[in-house]
N, C-alpha and C. Protein backbone atom coordinates (compact mmCIF):
# COMPACT_ATOMS: atom_id res chain seq x y z
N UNK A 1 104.58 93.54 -75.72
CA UNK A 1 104.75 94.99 -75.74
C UNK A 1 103.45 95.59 -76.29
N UNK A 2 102.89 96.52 -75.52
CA UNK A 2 101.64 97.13 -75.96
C UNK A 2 101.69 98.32 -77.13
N UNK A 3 102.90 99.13 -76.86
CA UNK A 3 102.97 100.33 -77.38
C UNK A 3 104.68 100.10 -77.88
N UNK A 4 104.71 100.92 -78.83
CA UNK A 4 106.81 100.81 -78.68
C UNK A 4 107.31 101.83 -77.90
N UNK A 5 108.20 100.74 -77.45
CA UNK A 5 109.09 101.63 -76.59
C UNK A 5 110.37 102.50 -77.53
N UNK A 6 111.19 103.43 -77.06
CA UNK A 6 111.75 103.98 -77.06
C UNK A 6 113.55 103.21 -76.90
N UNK A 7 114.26 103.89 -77.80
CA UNK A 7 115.71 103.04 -77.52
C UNK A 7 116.38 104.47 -77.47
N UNK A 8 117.15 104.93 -76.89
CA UNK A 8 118.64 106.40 -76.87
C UNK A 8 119.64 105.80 -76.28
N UNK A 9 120.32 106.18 -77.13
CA UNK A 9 122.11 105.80 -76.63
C UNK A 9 122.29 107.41 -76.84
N UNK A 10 123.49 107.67 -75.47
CA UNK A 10 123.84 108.85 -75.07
C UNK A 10 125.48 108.70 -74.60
N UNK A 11 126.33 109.70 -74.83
CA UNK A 11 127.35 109.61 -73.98
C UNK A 11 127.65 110.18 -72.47
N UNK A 12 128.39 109.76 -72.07
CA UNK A 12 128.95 110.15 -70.70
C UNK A 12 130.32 109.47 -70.76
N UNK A 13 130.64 110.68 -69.81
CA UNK A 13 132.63 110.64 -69.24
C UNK A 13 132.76 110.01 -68.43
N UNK A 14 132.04 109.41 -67.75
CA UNK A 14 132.07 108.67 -66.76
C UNK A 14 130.99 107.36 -66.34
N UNK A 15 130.91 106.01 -66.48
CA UNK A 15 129.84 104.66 -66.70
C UNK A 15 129.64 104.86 -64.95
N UNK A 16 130.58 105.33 -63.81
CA UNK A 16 129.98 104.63 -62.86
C UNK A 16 129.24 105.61 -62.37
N UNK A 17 129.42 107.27 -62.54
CA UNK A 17 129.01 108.58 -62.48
C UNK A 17 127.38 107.85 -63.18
N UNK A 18 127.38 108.06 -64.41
CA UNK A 18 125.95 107.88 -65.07
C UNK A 18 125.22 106.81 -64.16
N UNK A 19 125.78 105.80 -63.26
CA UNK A 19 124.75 104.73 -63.27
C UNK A 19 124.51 105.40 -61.60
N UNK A 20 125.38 105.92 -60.60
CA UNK A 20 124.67 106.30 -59.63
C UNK A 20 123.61 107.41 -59.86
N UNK A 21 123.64 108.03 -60.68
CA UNK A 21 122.70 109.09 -61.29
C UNK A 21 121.62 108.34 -61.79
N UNK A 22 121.49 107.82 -62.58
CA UNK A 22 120.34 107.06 -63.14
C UNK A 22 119.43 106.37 -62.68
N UNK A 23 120.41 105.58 -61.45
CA UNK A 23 119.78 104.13 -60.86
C UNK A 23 119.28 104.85 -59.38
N UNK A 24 120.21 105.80 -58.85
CA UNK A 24 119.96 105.89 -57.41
C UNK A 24 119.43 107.63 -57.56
N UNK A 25 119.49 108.33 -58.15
CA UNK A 25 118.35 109.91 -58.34
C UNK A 25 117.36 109.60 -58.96
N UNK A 26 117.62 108.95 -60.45
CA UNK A 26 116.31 109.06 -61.10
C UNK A 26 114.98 107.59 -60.80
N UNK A 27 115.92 106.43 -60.22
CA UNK A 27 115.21 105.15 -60.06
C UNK A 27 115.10 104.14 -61.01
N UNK A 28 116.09 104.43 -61.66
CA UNK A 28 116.49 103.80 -63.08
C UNK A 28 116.56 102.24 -62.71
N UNK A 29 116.22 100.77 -63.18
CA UNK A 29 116.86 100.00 -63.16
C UNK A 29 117.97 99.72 -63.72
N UNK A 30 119.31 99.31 -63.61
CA UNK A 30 120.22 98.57 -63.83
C UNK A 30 119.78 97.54 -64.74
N UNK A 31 120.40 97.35 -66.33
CA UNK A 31 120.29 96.14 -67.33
C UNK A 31 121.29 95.74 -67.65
N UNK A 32 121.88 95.46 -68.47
CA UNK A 32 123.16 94.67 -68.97
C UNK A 32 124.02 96.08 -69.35
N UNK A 33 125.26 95.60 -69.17
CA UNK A 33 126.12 95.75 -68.99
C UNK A 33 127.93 95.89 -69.54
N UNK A 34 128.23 96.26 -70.11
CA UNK A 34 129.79 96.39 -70.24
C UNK A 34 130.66 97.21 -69.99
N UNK A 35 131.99 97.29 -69.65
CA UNK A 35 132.82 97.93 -69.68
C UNK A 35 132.62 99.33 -70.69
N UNK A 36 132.04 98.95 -71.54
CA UNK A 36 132.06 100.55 -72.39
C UNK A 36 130.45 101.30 -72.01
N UNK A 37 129.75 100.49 -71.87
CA UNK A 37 127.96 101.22 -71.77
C UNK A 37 127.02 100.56 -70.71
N UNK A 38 125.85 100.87 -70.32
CA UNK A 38 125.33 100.52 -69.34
C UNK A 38 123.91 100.34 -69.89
N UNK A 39 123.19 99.85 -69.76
CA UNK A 39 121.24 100.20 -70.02
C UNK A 39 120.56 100.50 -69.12
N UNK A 40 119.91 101.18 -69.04
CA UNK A 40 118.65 101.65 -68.00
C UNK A 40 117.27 101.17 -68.76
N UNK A 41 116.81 101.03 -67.61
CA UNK A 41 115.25 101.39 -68.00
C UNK A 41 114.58 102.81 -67.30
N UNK A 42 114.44 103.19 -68.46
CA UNK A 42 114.06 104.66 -67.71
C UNK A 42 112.49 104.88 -68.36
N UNK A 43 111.59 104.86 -67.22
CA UNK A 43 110.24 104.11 -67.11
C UNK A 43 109.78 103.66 -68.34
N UNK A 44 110.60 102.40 -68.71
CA UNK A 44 109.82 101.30 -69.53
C UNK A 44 110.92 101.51 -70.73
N UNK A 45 111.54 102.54 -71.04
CA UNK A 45 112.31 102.76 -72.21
C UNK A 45 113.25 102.47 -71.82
N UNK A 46 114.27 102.08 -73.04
CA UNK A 46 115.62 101.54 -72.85
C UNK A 46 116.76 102.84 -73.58
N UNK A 47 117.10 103.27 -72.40
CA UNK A 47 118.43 104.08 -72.89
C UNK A 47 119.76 103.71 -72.30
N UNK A 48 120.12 103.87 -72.66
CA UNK A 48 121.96 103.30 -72.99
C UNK A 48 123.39 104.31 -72.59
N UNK A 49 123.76 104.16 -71.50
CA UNK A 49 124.99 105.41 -71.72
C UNK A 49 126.34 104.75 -72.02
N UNK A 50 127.01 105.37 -72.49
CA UNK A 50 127.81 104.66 -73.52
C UNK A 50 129.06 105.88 -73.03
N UNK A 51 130.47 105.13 -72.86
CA UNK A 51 131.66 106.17 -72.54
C UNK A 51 131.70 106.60 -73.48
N UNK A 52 132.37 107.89 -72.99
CA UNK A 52 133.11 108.54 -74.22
C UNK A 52 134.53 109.67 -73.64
N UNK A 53 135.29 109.50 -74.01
CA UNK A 53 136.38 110.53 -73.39
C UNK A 53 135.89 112.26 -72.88
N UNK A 54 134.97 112.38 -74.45
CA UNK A 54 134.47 114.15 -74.39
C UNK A 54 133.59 113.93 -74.51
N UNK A 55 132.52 114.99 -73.68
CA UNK A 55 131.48 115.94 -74.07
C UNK A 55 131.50 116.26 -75.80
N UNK A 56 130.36 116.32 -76.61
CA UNK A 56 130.12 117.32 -77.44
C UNK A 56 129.79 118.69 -76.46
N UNK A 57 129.81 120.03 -76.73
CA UNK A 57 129.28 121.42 -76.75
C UNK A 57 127.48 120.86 -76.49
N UNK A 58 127.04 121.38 -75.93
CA UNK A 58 125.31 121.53 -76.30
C UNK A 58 124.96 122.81 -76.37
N UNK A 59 124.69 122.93 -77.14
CA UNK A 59 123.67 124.95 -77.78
C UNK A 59 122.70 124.57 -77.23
N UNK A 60 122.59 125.95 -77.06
CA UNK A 60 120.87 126.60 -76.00
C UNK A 60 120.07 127.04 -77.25
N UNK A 61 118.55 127.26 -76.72
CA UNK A 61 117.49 128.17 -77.48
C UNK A 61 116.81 128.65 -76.73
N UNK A 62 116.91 129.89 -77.01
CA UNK A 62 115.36 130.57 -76.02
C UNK A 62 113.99 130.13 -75.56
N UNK A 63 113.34 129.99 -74.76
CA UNK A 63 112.19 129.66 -75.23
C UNK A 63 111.44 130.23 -73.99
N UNK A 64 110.57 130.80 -73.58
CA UNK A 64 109.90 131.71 -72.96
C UNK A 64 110.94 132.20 -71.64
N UNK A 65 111.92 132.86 -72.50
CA UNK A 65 112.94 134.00 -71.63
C UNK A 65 113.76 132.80 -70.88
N UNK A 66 113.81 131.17 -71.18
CA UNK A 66 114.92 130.59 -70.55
C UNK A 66 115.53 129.87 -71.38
N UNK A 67 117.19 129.80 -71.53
CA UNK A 67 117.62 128.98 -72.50
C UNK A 67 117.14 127.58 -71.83
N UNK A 68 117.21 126.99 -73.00
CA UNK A 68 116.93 125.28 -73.04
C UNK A 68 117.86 124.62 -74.22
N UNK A 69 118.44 123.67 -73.06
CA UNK A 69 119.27 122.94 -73.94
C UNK A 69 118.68 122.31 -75.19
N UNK A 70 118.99 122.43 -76.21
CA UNK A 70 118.87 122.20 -77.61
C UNK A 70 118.63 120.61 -78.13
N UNK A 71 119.83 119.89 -77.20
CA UNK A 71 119.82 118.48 -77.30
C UNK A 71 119.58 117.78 -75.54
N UNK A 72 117.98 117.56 -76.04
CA UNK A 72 117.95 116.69 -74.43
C UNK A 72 116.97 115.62 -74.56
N UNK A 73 116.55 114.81 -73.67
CA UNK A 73 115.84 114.36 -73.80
C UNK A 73 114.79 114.22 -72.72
N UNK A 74 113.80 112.92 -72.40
CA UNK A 74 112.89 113.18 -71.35
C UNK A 74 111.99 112.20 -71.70
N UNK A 75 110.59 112.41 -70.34
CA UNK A 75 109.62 112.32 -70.67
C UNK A 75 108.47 112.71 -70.46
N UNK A 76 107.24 112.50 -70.69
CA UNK A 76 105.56 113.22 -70.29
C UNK A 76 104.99 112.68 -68.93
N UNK A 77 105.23 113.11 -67.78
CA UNK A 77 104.26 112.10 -67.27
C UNK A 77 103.09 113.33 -66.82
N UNK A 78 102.08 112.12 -65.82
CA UNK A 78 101.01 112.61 -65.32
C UNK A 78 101.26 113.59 -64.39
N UNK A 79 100.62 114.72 -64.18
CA UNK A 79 101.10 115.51 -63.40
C UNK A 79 100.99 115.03 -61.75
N UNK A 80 100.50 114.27 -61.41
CA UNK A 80 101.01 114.11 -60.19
C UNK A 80 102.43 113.29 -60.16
N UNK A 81 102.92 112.55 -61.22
CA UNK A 81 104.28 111.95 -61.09
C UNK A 81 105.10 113.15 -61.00
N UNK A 82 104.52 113.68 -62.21
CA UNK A 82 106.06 114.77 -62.55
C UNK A 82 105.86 115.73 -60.96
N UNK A 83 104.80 115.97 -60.13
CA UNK A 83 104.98 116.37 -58.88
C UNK A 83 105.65 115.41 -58.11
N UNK A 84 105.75 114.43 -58.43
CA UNK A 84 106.77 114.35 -57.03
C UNK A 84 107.88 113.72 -57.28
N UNK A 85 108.74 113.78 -58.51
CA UNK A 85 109.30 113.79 -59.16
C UNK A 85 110.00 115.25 -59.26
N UNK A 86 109.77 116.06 -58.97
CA UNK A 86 110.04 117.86 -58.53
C UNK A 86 110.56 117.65 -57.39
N UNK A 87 109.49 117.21 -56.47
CA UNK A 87 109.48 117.17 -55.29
C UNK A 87 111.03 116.06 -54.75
N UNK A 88 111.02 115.07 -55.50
CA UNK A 88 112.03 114.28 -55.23
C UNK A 88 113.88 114.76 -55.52
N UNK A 89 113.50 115.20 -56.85
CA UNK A 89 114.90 115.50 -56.96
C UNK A 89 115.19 117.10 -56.71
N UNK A 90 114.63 117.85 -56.05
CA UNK A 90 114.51 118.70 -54.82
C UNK A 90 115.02 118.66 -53.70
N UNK A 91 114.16 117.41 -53.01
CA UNK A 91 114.78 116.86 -51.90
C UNK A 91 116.24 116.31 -51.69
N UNK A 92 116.97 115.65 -53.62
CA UNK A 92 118.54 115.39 -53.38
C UNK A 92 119.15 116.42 -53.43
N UNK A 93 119.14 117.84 -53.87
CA UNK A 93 119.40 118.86 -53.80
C UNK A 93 120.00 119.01 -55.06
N UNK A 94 119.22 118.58 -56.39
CA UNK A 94 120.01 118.65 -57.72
C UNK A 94 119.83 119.82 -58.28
N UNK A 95 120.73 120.26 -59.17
CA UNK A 95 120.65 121.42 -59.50
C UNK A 95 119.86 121.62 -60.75
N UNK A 96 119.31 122.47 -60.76
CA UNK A 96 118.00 122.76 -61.92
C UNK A 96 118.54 123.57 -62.85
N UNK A 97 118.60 122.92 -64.09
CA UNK A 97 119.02 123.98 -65.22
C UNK A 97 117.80 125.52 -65.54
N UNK A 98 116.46 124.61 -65.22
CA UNK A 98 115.24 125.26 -65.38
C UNK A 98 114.81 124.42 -64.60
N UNK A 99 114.27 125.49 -63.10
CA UNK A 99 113.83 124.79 -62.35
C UNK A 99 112.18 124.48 -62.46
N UNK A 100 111.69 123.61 -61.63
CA UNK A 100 110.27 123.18 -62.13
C UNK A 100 109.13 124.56 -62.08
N UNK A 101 108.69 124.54 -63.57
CA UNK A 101 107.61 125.50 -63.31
C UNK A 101 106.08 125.23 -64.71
N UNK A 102 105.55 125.86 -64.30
CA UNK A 102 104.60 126.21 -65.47
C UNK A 102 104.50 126.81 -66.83
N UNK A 103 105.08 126.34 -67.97
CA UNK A 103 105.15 127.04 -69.19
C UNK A 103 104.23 127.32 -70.29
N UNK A 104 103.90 128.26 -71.25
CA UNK A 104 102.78 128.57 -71.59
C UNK A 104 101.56 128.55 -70.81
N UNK A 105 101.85 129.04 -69.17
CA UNK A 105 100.10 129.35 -68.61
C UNK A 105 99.27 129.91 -69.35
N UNK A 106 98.07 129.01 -68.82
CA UNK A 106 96.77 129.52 -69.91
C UNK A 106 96.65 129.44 -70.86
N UNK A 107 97.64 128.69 -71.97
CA UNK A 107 97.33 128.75 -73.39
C UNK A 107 97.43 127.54 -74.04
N UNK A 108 97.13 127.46 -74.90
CA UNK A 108 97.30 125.53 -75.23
C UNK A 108 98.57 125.56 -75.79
N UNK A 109 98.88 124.03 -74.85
CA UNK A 109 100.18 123.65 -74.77
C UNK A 109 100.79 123.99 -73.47
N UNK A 110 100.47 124.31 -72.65
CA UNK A 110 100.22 124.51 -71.07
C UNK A 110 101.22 123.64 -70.71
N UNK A 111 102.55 123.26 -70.29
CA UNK A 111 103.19 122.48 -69.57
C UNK A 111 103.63 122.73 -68.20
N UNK A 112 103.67 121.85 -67.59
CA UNK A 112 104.96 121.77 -66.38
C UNK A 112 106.20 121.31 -66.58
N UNK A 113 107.01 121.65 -66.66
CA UNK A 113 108.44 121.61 -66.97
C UNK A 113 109.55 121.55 -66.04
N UNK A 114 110.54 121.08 -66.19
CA UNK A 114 111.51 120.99 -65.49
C UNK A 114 112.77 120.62 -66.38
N UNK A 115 114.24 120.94 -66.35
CA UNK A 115 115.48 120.98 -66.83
C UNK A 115 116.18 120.21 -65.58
N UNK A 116 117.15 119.12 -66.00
CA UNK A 116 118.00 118.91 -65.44
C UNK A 116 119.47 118.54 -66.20
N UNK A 117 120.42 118.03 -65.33
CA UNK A 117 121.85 117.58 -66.19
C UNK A 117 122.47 116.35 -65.74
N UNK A 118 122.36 115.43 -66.65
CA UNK A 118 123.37 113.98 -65.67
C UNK A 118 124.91 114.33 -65.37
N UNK A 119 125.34 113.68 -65.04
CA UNK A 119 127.05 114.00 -64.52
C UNK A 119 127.81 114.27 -65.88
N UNK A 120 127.86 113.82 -67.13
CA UNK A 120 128.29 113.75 -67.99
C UNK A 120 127.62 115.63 -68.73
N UNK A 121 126.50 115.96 -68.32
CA UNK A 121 125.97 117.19 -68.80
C UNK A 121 125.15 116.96 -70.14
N UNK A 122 124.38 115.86 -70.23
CA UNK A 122 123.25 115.54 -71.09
C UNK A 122 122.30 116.37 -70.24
N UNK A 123 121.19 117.30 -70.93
CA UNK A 123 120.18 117.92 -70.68
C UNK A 123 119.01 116.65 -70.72
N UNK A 124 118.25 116.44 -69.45
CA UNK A 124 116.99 115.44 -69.26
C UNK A 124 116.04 117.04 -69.05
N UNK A 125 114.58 116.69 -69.68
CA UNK A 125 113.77 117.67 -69.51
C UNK A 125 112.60 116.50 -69.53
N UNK A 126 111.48 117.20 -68.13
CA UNK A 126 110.56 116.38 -67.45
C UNK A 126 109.35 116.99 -67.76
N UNK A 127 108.39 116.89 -67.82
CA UNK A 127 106.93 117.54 -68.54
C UNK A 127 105.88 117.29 -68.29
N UNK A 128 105.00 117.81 -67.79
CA UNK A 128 103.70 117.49 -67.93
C UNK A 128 102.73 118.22 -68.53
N UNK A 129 101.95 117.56 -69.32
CA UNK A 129 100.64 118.66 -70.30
C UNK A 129 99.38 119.12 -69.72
N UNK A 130 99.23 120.11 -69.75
CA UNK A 130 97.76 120.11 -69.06
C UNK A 130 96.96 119.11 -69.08
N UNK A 131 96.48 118.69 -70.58
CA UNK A 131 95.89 117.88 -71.75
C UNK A 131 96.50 117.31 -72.52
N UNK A 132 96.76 115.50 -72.63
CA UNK A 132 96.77 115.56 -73.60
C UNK A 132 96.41 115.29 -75.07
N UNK A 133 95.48 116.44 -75.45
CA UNK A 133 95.32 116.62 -76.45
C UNK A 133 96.41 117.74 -77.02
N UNK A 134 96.80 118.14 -75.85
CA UNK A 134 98.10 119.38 -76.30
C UNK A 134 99.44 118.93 -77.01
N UNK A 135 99.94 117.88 -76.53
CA UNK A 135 100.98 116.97 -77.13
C UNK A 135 101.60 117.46 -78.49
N UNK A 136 100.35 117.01 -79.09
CA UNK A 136 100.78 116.91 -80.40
C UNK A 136 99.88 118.10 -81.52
N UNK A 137 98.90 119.25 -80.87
CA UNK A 137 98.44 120.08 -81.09
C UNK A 137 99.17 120.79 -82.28
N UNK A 138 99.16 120.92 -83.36
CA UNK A 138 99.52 121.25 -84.50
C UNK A 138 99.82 123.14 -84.62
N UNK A 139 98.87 123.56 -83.37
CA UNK A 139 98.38 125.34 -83.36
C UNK A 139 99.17 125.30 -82.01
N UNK A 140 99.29 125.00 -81.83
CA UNK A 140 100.81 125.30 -80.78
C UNK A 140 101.46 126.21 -80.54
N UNK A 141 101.75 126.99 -79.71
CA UNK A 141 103.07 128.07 -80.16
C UNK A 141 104.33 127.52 -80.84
């Protein structure tokens, strides 16, 4: 392992819902396995969906005039992935919580962004930085 990876366990109402979502929209591989949870590799990281009867609630926050789910997760890629990665789950006709756009134009911290929802209604949010040196930019908005 070069770098560490990442581990999230998440719920969902449904194991076979989450894994056609995961494996066959997002390109997830399929890992081990049980009756209660599933693993993905979701590029290179290991997240986990795990049953659960209920949903928690997820709260929104504003953030340049669009709510954004509060609890989500994601990741950074290069902007030509996260283009066709737009472009792809576009083409399945998924529905965009926040559909793909440009946030903070022109200013540092410049992203491309995108909102989505797995079947269960976990918020995934997709990103790309202009720079990154923006990442982790301390003067940030």
């Amino acid at each position: 392992m070069t770098r560490p990876r990442f581990h999230l366990a998440f719920p969902v109402t449904d194991l076979e819902k989450a894994r056609l979502f995961y494996r066959d929209v997002l390109g997830c591989k399929v890992g081990r396995e049980s009756q209660k949870w599933i693993d993905f590799d979701f590029y290179g990281h290991q997240i986990v969906a795990h049953h659960n009867d209920r949903m928690p609630a997820c709260p929104t926050s504003l953030v340049e005039n669009k709510q954004v789910p509060t609890s989500h997760f994601g990741l950074l890629l290069d902007r030509d992935a996260w283009q066709n990665l737009a472009d792809h789950l576009t083409a399945q006709g998924i529905d965009f919580l926040i559909p793909p756009h440009i946030r903070f134009e022109g200013e540092k911290g410049e992203q491309a962004t995108m909102f989505i929802q797995d079947p269960a209604g976990n918020g995934l949010e997709f990103k790309s930085f202009a720079s990154d040196d923006d990442i982790f930019a301390p003067d940030f908005k």
